[in-house]
N, C-alpha and C. Protein backbone atom coordinates (compact mmCIF):
# COMPACT_ATOMS: atom_id res chain seq x y z
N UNK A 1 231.01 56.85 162.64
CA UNK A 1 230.45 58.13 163.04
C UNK A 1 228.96 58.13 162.75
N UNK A 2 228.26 58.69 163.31
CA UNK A 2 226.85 58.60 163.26
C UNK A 2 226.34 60.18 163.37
N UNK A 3 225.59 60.76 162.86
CA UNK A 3 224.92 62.49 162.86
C UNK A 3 223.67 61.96 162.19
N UNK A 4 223.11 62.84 163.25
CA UNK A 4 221.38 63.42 163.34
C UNK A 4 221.21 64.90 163.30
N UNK A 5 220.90 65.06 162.49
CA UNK A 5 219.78 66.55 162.17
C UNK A 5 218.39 66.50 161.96
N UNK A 6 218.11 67.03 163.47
CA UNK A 6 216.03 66.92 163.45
C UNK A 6 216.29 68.19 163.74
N UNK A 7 214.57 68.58 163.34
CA UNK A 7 213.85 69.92 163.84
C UNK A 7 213.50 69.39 165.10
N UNK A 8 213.35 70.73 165.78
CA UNK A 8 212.75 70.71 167.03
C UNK A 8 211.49 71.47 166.83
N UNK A 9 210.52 70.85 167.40
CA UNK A 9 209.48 71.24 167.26
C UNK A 9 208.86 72.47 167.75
N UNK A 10 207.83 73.52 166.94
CA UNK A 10 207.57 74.35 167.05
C UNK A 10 207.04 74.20 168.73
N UNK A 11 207.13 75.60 169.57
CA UNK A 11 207.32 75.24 171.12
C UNK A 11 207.78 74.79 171.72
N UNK A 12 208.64 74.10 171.38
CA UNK A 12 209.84 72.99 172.45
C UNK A 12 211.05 73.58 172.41
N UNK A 13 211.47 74.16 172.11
CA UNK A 13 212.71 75.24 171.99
C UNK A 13 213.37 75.42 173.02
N UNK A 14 212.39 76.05 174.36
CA UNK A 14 213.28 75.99 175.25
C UNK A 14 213.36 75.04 176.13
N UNK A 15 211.99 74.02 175.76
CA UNK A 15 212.30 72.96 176.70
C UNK A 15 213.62 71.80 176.31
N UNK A 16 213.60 72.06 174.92
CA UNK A 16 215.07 71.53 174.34
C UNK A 16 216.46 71.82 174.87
N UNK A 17 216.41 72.98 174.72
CA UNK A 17 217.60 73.61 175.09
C UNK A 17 218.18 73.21 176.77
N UNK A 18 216.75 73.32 177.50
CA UNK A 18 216.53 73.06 178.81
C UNK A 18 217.31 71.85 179.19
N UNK A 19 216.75 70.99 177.99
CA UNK A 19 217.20 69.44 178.55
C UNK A 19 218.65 69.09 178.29
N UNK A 20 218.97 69.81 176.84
CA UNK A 20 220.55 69.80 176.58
C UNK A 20 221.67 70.79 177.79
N UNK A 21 220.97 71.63 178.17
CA UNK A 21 222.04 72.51 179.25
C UNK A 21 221.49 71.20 181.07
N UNK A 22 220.82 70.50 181.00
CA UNK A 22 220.91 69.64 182.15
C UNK A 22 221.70 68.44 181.65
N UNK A 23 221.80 67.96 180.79
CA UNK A 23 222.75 67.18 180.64
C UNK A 23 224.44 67.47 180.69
N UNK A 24 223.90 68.86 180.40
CA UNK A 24 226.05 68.81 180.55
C UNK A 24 226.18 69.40 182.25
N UNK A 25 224.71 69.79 182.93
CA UNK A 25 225.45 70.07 184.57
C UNK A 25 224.64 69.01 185.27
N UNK A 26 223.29 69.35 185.92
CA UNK A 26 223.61 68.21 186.76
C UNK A 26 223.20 66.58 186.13
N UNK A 27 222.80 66.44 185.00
CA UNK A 27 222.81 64.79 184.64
C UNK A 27 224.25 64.96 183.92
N UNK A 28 225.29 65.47 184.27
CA UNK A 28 226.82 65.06 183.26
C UNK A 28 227.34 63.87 183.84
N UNK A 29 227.13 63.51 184.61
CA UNK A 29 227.72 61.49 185.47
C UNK A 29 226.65 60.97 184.51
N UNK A 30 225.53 61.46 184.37
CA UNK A 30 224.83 60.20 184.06
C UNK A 30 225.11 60.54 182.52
N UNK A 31 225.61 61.48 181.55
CA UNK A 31 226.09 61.55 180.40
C UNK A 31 226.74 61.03 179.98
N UNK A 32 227.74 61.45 181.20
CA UNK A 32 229.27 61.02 180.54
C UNK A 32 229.51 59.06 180.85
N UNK A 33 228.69 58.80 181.54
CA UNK A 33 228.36 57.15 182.02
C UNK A 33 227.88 56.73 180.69
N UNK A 34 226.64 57.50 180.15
CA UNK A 34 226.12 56.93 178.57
C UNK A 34 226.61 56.76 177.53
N UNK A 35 227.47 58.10 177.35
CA UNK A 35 228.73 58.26 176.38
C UNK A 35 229.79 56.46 176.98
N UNK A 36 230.54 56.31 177.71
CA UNK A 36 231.43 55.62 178.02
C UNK A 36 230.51 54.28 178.05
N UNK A 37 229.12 54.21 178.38
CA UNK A 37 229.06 52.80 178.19
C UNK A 37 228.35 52.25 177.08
N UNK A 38 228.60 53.22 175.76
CA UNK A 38 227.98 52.92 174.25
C UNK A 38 229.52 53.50 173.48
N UNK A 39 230.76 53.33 173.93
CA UNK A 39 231.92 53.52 173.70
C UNK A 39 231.66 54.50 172.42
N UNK A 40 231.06 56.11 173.05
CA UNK A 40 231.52 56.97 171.96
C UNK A 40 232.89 57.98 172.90
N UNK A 41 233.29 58.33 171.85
CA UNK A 41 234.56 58.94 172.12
C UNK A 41 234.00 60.82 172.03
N UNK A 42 232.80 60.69 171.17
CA UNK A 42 232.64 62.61 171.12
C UNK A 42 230.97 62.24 170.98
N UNK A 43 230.15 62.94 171.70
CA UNK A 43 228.67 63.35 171.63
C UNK A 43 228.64 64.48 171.42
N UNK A 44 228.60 65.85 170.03
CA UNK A 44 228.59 66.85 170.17
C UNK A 44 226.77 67.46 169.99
N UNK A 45 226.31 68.05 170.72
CA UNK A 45 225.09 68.35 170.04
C UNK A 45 225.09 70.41 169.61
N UNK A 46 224.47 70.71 168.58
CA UNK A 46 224.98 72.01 168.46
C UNK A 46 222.89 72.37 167.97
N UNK A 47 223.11 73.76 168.52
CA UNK A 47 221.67 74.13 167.57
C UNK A 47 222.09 75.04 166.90
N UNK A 48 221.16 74.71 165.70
CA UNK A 48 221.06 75.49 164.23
C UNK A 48 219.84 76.25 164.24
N UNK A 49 220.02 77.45 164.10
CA UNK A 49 218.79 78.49 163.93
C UNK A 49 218.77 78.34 162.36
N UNK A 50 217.83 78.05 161.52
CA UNK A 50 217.12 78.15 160.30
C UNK A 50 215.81 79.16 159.95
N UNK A 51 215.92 79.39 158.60
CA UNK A 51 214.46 80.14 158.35
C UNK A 51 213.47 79.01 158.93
N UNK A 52 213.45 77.98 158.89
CA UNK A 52 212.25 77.37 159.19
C UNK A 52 212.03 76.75 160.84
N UNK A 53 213.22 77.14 161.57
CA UNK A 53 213.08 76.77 162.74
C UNK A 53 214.16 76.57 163.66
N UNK A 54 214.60 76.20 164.49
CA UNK A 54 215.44 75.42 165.25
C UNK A 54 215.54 73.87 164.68
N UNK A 55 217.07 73.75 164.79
CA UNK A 55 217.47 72.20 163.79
C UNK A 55 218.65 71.70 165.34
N UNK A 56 218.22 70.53 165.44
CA UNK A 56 219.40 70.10 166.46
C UNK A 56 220.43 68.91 165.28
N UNK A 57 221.51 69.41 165.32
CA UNK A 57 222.86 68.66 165.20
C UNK A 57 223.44 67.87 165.91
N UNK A 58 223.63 66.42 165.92
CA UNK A 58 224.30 65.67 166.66
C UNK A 58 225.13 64.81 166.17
N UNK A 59 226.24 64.78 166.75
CA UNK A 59 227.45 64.26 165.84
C UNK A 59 227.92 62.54 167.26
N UNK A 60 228.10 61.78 166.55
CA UNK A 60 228.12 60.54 167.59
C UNK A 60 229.92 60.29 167.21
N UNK A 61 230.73 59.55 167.68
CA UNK A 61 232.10 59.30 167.50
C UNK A 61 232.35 58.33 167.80
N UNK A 62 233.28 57.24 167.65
CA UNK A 62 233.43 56.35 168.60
C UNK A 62 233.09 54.96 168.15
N UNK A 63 233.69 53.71 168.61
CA UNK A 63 233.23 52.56 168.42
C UNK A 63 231.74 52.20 168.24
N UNK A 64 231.16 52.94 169.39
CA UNK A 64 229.80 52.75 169.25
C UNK A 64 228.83 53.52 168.82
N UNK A 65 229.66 54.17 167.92
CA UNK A 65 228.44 54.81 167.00
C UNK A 65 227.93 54.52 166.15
N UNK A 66 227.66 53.74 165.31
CA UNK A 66 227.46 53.28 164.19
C UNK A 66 226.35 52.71 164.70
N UNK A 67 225.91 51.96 166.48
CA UNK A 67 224.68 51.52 166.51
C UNK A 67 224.31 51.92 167.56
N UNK A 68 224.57 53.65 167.81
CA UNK A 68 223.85 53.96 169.21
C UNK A 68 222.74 54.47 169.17
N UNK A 69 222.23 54.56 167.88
CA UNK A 69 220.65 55.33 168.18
C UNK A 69 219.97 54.10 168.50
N UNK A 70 219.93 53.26 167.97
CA UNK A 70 219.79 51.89 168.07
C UNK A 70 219.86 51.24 169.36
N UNK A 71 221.04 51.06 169.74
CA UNK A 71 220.85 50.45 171.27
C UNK A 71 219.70 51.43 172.39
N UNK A 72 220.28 52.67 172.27
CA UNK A 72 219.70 53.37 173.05
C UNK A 72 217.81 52.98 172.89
N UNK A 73 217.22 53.02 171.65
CA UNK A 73 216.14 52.67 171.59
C UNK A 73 215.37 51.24 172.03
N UNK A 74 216.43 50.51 172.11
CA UNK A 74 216.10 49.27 173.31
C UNK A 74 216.55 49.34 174.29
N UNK A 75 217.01 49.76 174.79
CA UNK A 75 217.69 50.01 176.38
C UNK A 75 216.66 50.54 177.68
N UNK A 76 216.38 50.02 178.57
CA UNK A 76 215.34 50.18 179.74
C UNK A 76 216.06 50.94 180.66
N UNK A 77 217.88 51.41 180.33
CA UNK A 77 218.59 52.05 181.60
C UNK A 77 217.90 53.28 181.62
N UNK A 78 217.71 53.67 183.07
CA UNK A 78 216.78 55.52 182.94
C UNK A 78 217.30 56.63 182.43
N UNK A 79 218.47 56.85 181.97
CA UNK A 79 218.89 57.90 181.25
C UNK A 79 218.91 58.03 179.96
N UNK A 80 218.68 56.51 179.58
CA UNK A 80 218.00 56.11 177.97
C UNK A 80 216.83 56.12 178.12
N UNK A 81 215.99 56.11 178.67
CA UNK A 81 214.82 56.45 178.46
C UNK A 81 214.06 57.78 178.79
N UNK A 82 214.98 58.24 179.96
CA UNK A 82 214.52 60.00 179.21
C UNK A 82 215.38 60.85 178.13
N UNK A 83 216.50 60.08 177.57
CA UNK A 83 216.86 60.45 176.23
C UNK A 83 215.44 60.16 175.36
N UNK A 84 215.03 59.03 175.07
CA UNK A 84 214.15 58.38 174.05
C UNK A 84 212.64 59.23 174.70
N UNK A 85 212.83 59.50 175.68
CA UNK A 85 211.08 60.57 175.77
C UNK A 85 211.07 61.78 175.61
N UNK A 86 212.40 62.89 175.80
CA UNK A 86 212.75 64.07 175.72
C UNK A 86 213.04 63.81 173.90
N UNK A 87 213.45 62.96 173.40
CA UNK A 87 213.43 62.99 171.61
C UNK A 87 212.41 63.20 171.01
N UNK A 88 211.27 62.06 171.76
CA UNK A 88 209.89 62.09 171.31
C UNK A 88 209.32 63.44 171.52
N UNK A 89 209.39 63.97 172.56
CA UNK A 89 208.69 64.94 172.88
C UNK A 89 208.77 66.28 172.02
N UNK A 90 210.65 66.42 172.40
CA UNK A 90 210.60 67.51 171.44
C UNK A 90 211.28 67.93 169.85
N UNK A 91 211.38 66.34 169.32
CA UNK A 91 211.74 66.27 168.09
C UNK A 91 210.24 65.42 167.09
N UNK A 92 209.77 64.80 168.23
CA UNK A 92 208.65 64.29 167.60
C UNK A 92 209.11 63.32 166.85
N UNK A 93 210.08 62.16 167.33
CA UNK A 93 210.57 61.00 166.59
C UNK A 93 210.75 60.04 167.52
N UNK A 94 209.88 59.21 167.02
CA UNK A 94 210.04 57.75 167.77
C UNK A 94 210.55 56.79 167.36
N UNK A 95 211.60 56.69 169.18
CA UNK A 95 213.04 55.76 168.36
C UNK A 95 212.61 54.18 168.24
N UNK A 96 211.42 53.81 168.90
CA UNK A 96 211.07 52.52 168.60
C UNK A 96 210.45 52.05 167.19
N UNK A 97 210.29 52.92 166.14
CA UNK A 97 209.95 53.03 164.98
C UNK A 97 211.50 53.34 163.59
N UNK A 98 211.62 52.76 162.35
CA UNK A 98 213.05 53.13 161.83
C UNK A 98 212.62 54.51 161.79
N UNK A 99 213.91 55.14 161.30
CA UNK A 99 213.49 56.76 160.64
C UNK A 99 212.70 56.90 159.14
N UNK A 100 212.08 58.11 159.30
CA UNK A 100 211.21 58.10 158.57
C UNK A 100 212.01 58.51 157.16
N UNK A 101 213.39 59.00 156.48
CA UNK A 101 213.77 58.95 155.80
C UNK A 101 215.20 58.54 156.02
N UNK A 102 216.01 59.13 154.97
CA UNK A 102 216.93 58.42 154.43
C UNK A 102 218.06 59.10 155.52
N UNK A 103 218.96 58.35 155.82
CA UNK A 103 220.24 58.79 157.13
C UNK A 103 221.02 59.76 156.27
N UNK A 104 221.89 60.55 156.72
CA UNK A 104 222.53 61.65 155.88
C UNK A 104 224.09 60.79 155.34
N UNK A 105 223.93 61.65 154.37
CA UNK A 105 225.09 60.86 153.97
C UNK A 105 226.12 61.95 153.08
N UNK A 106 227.19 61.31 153.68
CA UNK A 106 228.73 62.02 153.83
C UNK A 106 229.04 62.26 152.59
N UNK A 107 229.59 63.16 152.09
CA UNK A 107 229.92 63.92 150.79
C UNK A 107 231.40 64.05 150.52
N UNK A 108 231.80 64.83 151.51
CA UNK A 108 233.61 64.94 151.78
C UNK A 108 233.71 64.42 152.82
């Protein structure tokens, strides 16, 4: 299992949201193609309203989770790469770089 919790960056809010409600209508072939060909079984993404901002939640499932932020960040297919420019843009994290801290880690 693999989960990401970034902020979204101050002003990108709705262009976030924007990009997550086009992925589930009209890019969902090219979703549900990404999901199935990085063998995850669940991509959930949820937003978190915080005092300090908008927080995106993403929960990965599946065989290939454990190295899909990863592949995806080398991958030249075009729906990985406007995943990896819509991240940059409005999380302000670049996946060609490691993360800048420590991965979350599971408690219960």
């Amino acid at each position: 299992m693999g989960l990401v919790v970034a902020p979204v960056l101050k002003g990108m809010e709705e262009e976030w949201k924007n990009w997550i409600l086009k992925m589930k209508g009209e890019k969902k072939k090219d979703w549900d193609e990404l999901n199935k060909r990085y063998s995850l079984t669940r991509h959930d993404v949820w937003a978190v309203e915080t005092p300090n901002g908008l927080m995106a939640v993403v929960l990965h499932e599946g065989p290939g989770a454990e190295s899909f932020m990863h592949d995806v960040a080398v991958s030249d297919h075009p729906i990985d790469i406007l995943m990896k420019e819509n991240i940059e843009k409005c999380h302000g994290m670049d996946m060609n770089a490691p993360p800048s801290g420590p991965m979350p880690e599971k408690l219960i």
